[in-house]
PDB file of N, CA and C in Angstrom:
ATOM      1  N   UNK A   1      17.545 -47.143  38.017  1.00  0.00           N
ATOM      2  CA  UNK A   1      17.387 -48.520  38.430  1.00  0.00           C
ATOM      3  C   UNK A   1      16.364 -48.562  39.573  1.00  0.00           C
ATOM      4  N   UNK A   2      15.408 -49.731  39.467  1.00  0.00           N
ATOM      5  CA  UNK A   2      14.304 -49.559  40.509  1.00  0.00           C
ATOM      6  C   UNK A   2      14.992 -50.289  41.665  1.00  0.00           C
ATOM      7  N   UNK A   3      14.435 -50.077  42.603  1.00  0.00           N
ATOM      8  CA  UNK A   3      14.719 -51.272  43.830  1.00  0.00           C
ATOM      9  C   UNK A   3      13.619 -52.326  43.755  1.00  0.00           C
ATOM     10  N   UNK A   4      13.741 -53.453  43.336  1.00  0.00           N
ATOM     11  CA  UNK A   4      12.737 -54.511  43.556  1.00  0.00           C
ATOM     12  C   UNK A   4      12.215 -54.658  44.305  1.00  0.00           C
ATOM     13  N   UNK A   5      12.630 -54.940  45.783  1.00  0.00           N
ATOM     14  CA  UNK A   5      11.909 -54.445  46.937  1.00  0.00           C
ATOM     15  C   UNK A   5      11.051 -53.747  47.422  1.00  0.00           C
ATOM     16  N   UNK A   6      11.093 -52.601  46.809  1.00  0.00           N
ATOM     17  CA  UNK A   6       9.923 -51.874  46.886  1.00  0.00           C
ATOM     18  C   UNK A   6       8.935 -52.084  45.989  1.00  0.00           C
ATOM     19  N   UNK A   7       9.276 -52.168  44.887  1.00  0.00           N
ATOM     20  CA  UNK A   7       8.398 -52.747  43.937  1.00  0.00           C
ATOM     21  C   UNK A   7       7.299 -53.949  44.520  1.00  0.00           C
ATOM     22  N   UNK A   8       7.861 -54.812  45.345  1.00  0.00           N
ATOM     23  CA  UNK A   8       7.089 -56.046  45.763  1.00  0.00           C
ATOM     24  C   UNK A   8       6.591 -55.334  47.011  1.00  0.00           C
ATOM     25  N   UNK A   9       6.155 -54.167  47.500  1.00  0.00           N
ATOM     26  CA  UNK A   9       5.364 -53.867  48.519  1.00  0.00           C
ATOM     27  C   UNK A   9       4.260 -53.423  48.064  1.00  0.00           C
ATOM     28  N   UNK A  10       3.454 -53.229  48.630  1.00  0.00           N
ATOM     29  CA  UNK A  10       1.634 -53.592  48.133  1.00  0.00           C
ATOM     30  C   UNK A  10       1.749 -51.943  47.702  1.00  0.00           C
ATOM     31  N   UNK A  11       1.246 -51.931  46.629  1.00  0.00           N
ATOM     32  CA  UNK A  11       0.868 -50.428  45.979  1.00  0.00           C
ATOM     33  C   UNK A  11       0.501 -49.557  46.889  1.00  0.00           C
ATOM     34  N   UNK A  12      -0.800 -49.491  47.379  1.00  0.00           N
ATOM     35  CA  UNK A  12      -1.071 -48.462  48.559  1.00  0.00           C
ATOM     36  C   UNK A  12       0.803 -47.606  49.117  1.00  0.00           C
ATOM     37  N   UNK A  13       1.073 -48.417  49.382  1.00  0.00           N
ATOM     38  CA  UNK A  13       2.819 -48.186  50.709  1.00  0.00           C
ATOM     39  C   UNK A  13       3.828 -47.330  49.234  1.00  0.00           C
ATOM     40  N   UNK A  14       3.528 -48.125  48.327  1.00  0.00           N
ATOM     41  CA  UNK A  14       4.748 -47.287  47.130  1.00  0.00           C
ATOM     42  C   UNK A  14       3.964 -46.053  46.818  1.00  0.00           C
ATOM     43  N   UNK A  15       2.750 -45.855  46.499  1.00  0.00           N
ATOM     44  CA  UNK A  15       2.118 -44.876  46.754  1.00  0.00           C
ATOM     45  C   UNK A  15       2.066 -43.457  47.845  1.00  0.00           C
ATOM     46  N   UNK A  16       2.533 -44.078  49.379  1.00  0.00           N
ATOM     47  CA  UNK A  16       2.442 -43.322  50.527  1.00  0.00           C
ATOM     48  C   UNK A  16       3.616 -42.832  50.323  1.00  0.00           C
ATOM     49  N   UNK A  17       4.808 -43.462  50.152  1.00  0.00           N
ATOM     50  CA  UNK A  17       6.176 -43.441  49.899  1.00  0.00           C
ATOM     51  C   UNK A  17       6.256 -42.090  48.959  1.00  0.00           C
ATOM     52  N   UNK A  18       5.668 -42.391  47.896  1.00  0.00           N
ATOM     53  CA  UNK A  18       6.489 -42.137  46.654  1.00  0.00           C
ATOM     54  C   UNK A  18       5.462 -39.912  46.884  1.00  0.00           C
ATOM     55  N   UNK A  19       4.550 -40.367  47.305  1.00  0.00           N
ATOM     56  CA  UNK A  19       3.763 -39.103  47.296  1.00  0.00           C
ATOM     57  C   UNK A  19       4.299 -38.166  48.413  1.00  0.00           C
ATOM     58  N   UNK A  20       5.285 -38.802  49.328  1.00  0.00           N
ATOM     59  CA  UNK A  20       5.891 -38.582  50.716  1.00  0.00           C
ATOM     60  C   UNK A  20       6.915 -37.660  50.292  1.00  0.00           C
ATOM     61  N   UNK A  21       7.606 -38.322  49.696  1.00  0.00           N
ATOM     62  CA  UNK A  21       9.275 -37.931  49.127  1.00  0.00           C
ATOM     63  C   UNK A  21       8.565 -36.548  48.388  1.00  0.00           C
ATOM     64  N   UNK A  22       7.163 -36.478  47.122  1.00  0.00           N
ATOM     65  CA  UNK A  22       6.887 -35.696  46.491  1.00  0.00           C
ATOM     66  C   UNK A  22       6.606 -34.247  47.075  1.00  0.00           C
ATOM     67  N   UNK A  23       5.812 -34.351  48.457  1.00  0.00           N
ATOM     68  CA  UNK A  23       5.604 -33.792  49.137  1.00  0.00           C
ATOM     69  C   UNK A  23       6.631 -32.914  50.203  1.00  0.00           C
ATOM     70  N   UNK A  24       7.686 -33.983  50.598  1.00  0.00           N
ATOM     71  CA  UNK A  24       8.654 -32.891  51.185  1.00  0.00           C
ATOM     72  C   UNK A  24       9.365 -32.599  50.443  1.00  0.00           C
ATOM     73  N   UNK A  25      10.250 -32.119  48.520  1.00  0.00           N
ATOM     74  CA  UNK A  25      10.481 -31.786  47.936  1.00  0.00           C
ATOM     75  C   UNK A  25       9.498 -30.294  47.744  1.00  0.00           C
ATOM     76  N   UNK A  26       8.156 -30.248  47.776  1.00  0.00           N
ATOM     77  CA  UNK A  26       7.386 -29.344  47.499  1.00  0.00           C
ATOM     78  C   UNK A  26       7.701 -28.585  48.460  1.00  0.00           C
ATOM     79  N   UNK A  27       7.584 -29.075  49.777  1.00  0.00           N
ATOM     80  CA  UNK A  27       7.781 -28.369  51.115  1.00  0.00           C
ATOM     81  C   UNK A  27       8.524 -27.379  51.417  1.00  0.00           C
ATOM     82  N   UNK A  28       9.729 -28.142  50.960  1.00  0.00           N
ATOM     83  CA  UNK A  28      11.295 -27.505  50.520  1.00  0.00           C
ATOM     84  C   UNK A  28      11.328 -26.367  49.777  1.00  0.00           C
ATOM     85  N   UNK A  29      11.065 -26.521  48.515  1.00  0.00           N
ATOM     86  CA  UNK A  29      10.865 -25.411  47.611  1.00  0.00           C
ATOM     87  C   UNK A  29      10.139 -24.471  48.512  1.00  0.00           C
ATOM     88  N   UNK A  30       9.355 -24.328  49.012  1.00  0.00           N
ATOM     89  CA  UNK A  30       8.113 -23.289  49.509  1.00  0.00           C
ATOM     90  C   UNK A  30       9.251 -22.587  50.746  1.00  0.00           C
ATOM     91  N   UNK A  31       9.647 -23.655  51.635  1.00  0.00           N
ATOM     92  CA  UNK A  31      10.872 -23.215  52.545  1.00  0.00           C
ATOM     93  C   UNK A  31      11.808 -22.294  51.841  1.00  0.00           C
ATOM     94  N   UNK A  32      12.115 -22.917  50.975  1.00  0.00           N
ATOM     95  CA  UNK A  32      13.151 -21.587  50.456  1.00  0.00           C
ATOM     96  C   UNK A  32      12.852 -20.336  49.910  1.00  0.00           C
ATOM     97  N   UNK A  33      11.478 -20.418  49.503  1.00  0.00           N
ATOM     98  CA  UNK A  33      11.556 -18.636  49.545  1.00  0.00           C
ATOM     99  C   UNK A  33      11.436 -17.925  50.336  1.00  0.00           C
ATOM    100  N   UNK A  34      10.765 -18.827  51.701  1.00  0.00           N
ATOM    101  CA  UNK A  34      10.950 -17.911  52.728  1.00  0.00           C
ATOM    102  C   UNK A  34      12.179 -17.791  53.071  1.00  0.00           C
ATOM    103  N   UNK A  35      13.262 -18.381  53.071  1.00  0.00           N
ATOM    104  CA  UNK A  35      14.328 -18.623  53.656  1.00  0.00           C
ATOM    105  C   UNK A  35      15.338 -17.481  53.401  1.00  0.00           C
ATOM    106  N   UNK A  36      14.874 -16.991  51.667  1.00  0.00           N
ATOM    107  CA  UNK A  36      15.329 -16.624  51.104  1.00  0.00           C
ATOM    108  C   UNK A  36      14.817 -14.974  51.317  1.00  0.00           C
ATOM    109  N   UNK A  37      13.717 -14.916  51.176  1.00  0.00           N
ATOM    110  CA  UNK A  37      13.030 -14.022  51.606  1.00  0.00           C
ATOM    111  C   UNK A  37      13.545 -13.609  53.221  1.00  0.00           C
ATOM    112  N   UNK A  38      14.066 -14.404  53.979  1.00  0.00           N
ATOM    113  CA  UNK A  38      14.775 -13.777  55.236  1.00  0.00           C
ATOM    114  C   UNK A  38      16.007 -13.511  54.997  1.00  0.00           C
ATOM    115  N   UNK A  39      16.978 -13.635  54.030  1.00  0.00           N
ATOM    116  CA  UNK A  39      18.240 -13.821  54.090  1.00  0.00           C
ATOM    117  C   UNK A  39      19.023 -14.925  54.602  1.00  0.00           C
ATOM    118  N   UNK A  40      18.492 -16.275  54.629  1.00  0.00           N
ATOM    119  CA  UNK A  40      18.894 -17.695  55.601  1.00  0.00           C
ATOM    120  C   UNK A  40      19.528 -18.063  54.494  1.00  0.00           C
ATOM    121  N   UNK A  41      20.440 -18.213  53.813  1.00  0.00           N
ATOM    122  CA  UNK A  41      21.641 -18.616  52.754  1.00  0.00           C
ATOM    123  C   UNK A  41      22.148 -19.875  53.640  1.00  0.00           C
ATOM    124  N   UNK A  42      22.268 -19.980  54.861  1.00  0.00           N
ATOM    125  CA  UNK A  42      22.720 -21.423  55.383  1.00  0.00           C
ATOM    126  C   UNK A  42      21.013 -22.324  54.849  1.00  0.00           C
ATOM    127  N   UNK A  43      20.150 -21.942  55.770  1.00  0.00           N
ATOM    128  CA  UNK A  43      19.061 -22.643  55.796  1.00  0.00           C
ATOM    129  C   UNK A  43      18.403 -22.645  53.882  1.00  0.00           C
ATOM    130  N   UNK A  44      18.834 -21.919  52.890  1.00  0.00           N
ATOM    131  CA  UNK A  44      18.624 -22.268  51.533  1.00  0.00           C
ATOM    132  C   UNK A  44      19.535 -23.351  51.149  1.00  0.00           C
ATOM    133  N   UNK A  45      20.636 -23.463  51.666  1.00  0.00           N
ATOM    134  CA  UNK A  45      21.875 -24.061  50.906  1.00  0.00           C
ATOM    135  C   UNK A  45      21.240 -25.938  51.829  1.00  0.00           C
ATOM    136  N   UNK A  46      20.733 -25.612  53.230  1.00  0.00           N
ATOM    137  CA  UNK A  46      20.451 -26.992  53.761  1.00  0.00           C
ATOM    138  C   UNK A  46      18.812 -27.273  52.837  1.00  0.00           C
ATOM    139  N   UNK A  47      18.349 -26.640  52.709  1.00  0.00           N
ATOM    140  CA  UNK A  47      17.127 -26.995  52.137  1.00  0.00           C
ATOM    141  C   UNK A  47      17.134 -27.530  50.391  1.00  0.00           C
ATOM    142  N   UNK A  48      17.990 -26.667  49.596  1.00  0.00           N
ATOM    143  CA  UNK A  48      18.346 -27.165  48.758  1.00  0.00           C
ATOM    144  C   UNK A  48      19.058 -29.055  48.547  1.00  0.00           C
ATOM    145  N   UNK A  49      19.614 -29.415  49.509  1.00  0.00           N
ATOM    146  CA  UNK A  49      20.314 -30.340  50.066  1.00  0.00           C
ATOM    147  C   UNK A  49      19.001 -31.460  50.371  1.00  0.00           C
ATOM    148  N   UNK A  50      18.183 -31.014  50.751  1.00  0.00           N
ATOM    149  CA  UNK A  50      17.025 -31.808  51.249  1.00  0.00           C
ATOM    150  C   UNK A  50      16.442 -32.322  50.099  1.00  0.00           C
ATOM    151  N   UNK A  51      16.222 -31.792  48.885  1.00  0.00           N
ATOM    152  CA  UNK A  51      15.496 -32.022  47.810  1.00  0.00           C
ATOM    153  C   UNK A  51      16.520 -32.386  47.054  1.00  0.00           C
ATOM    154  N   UNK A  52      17.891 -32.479  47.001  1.00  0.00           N
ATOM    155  CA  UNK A  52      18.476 -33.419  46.188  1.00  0.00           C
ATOM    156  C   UNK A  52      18.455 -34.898  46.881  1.00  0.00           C
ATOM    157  N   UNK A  53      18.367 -34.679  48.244  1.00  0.00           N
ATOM    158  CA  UNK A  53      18.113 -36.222  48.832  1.00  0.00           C
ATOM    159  C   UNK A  53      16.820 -36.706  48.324  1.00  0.00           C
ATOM    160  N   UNK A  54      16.396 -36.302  48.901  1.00  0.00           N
ATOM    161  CA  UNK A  54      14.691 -36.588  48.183  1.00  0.00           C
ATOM    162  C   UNK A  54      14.130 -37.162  46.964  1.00  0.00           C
ATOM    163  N   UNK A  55      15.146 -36.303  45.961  1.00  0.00           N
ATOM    164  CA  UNK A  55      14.710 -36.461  44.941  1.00  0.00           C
ATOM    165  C   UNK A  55      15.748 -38.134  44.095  1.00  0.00           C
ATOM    166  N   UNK A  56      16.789 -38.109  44.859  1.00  0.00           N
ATOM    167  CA  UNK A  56      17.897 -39.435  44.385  1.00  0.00           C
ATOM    168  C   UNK A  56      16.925 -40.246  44.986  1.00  0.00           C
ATOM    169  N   UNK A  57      16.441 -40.258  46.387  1.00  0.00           N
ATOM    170  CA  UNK A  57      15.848 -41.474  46.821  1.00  0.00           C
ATOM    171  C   UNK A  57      14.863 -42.088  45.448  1.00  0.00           C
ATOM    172  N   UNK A  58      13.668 -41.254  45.893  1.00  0.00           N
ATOM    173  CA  UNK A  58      12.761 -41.266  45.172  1.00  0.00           C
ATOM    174  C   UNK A  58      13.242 -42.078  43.401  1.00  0.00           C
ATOM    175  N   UNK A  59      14.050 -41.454  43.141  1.00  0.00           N
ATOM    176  CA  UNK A  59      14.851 -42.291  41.591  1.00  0.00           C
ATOM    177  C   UNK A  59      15.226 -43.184  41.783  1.00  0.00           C
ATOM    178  N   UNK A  60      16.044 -43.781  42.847  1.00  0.00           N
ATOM    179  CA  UNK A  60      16.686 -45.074  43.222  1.00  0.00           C
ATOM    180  C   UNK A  60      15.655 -45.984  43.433  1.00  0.00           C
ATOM    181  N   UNK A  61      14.265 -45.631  43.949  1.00  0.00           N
ATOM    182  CA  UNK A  61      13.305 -46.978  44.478  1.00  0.00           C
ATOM    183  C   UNK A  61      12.443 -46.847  43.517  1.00  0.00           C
ATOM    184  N   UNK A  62      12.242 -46.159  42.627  1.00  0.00           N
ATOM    185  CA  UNK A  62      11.150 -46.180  41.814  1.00  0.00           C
ATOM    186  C   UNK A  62      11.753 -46.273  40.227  1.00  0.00           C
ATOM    187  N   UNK A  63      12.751 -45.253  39.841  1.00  0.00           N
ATOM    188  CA  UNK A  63      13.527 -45.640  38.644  1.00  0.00           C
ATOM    189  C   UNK A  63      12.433 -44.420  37.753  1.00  0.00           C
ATOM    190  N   UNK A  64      11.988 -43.533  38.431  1.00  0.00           N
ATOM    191  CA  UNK A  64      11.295 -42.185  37.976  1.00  0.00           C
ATOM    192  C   UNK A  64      12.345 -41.263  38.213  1.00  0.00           C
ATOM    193  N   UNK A  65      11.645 -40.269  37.334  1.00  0.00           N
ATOM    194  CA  UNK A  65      12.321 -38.723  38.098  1.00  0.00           C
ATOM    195  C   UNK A  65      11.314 -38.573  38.692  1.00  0.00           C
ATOM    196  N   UNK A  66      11.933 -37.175  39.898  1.00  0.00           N
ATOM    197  CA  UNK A  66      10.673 -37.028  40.661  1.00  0.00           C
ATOM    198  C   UNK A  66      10.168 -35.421  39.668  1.00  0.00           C
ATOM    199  N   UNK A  67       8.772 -35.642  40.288  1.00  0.00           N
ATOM    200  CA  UNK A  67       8.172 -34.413  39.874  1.00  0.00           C
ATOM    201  C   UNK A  67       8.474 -32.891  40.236  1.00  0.00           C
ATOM    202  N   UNK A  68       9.862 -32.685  39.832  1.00  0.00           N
ATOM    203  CA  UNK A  68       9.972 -31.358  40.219  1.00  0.00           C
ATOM    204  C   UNK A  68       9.336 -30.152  39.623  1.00  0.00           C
TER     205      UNK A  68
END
């Protein structure tokens, strides 16, 4: 389901948004191999956590999956 609201904000902003959310999902991923690569099992399990937020937002205002 989209959020209408966002929908009615000027493209450019759903754009900044939507490439935002895309971007710290990517971030994330990259975090965790280091994380992982250190042995940080807390800091994988919070990072993992980050990109399921990320990624619901991103579905809730746009009514996409995100590009994982």
């Amino acid at each position: 389901m989209t959020s209408q609201s966002f929908l009615r904000l000027p493209e450019s902003v759903q754009v900044l948004v939507t490439e935002g959310l895309d971007a710290e999902v990517q971030n994330a991923f990259a975090r965790i191999e280091e994380a992982q690569a250190a042995g940080d099992e807390t800091l994988v399990r919070f990072l993992e956590g980050d990109i399921m937020r990320a990624s619901a937002l991103r579905t809730k205002i746009t009514g996409e999956d995100p590009k994982l």
